[in-house]
C-alpha atoms as a PDB file:
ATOM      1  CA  UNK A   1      14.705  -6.570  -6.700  1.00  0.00           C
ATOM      2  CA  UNK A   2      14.907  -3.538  -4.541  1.00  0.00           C
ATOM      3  CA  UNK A   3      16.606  -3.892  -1.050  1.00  0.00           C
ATOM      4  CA  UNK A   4      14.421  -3.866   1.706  1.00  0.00           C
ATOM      5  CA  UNK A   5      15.044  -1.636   4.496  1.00  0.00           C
ATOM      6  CA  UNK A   6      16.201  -3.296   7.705  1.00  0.00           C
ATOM      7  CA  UNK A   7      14.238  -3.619  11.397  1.00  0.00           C
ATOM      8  CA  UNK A   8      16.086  -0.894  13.250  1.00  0.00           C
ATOM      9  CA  UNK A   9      17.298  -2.593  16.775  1.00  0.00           C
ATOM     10  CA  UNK A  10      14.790   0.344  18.791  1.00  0.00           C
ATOM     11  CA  UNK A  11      12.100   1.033  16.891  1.00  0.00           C
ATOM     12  CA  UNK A  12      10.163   2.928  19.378  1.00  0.00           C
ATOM     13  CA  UNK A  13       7.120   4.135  18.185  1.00  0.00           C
ATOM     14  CA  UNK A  14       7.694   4.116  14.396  1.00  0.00           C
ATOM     15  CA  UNK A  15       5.068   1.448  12.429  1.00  0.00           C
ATOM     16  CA  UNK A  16       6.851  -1.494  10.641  1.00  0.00           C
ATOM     17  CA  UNK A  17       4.718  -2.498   7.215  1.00  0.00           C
ATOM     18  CA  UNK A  18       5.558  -5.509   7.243  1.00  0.00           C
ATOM     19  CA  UNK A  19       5.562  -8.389   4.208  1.00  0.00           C
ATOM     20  CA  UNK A  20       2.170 -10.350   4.072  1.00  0.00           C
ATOM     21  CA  UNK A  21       3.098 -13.417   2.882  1.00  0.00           C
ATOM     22  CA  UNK A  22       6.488 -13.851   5.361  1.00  0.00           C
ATOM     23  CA  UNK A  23       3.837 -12.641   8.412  1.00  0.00           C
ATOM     24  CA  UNK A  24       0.874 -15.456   7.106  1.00  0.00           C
ATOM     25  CA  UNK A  25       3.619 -18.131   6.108  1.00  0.00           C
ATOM     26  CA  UNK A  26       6.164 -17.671   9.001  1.00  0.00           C
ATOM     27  CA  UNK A  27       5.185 -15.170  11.692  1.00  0.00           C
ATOM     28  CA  UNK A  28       8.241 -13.062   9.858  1.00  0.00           C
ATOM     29  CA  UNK A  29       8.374  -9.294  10.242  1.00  0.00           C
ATOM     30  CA  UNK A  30      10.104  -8.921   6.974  1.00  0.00           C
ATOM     31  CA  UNK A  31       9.747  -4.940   6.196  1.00  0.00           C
ATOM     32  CA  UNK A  32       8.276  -3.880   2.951  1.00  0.00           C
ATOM     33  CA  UNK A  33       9.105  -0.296   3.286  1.00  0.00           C
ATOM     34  CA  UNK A  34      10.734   2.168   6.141  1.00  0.00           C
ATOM     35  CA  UNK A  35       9.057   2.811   9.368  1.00  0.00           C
ATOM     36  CA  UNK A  36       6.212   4.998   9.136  1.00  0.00           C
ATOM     37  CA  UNK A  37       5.345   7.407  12.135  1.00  0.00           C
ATOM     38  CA  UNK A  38       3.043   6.679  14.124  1.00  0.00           C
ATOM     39  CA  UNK A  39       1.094  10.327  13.823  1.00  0.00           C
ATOM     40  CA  UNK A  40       1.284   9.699  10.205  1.00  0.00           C
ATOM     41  CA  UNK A  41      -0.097   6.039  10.132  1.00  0.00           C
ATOM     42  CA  UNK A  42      -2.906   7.390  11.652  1.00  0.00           C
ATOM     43  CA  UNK A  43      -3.260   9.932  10.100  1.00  0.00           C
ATOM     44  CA  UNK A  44      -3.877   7.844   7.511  1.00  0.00           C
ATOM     45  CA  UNK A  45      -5.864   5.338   8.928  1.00  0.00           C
ATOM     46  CA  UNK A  46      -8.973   7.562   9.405  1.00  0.00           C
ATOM     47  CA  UNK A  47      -8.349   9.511   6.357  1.00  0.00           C
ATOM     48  CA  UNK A  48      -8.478   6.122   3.999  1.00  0.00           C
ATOM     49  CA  UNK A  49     -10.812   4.472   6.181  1.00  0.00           C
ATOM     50  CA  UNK A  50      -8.501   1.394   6.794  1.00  0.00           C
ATOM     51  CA  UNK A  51     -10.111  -0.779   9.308  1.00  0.00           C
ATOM     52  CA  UNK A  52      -7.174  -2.276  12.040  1.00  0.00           C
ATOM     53  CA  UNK A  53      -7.873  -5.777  13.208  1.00  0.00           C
ATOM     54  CA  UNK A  54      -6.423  -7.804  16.017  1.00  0.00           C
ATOM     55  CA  UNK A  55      -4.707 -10.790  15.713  1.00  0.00           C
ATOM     56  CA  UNK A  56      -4.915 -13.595  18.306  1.00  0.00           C
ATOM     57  CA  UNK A  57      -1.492 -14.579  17.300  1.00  0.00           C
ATOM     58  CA  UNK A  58      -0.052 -10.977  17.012  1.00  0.00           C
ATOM     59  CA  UNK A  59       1.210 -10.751  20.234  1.00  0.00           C
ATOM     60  CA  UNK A  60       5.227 -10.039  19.874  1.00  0.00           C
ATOM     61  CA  UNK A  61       7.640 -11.430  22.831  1.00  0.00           C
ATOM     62  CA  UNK A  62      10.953 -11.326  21.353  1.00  0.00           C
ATOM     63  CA  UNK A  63      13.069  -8.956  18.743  1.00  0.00           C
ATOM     64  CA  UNK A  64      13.182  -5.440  18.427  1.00  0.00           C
ATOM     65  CA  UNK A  65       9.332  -5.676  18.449  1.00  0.00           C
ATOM     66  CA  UNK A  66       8.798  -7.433  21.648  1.00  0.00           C
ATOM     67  CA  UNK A  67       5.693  -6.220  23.981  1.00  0.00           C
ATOM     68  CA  UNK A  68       4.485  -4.802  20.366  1.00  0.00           C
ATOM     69  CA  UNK A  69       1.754  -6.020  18.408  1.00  0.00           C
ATOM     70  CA  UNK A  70       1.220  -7.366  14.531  1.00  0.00           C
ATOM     71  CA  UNK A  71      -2.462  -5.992  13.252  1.00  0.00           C
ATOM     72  CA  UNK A  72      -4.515  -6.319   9.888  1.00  0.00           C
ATOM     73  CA  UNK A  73      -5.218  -3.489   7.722  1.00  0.00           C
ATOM     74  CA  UNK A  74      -8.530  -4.006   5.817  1.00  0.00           C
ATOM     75  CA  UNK A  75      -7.784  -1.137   2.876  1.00  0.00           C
ATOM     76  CA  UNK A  76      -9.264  -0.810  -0.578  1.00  0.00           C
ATOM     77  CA  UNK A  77      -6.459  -2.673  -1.927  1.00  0.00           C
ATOM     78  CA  UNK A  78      -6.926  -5.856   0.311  1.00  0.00           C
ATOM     79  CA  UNK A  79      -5.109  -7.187   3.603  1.00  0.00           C
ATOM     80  CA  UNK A  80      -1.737  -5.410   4.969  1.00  0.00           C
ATOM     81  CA  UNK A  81       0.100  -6.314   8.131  1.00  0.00           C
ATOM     82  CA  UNK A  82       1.775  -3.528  10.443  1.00  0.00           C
ATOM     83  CA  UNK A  83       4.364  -3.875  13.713  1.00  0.00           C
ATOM     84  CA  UNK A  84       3.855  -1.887  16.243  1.00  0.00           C
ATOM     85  CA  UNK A  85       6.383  -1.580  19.276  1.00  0.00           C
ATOM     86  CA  UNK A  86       5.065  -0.897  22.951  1.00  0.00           C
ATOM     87  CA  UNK A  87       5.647   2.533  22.666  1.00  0.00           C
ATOM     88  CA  UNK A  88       3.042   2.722  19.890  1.00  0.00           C
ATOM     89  CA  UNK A  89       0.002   1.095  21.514  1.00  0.00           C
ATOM     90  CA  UNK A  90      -1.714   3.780  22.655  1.00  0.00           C
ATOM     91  CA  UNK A  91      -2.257   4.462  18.712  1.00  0.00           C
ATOM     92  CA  UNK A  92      -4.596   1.762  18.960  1.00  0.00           C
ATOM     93  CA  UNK A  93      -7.275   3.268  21.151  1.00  0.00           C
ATOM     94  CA  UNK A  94     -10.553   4.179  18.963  1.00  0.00           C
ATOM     95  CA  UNK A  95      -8.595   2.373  16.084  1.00  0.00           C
ATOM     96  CA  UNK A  96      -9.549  -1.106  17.578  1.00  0.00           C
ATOM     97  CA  UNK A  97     -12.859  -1.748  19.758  1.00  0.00           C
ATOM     98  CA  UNK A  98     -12.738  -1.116  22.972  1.00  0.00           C
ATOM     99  CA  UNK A  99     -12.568  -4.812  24.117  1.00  0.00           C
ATOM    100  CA  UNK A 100      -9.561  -5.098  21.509  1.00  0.00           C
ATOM    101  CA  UNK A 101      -7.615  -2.600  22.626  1.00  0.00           C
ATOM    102  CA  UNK A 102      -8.353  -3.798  26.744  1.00  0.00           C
ATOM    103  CA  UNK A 103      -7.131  -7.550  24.966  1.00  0.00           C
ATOM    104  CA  UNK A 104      -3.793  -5.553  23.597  1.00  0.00           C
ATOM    105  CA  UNK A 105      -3.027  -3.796  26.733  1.00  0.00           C
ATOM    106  CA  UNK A 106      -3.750  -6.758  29.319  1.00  0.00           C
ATOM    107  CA  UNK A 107      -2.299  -9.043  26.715  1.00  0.00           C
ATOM    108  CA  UNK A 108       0.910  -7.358  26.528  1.00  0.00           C
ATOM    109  CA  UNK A 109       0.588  -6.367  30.609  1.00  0.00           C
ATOM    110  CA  UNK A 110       0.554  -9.729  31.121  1.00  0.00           C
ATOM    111  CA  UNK A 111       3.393 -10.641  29.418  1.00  0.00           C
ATOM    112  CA  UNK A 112       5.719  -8.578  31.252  1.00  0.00           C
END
């Protein structure tokens, strides 16, 4: 099995993809491949179509992650899960509904 790459201890604004089945079976961001920038993911996003959804339970509060988010990509090749660290939230806007994105940035307001 190949290694996977490791949760760097700042991530800043770089996009973890993150392992489905450790994220729906234990709330794990276990990386599936290296941090993707955020122009890039999307970038890619609009140019694949990928719809983002919000997670009730993606709110992240501890970890190199914490005041981040977990969303769902809806792709053509079924359901992904992506990190993304404070810095990166702003990505979100026009990705997300407007109410989501309000949710995110309250949410994660209100935290802190």
């Amino acid at each position: 099995m190949a290694e996977l790459p490791s949760i760097p201890s700042r991530p800043r604004t770089g996009i973890l993809w993150i392992v489905a089945k450790a994220w729906e079976d234990e709330r794990l961001l276990l990386p599936q491949r290296e941090l993707i920038p955020c122009d890039i993911w999307v970038r890619a996003a609009y140019t694949y179509g990928w719809r983002v959804v919000t997670l009730a339970d993606g709110f992240l509060d501890d970890g190199p992650y914490a005041g981040g988010v977990v969303v769902a990509l809806e792709t053509a090749n079924g359901r992904h899960y992506c990190a993304l660290p404070p810095a990166a939230l702003p990505a979100l806007r026009g990705l997300v509904s407007p109410n989501d994105y309000a949710v995110i940035v309250e949410g994660i307001d209100g935290l802190y």
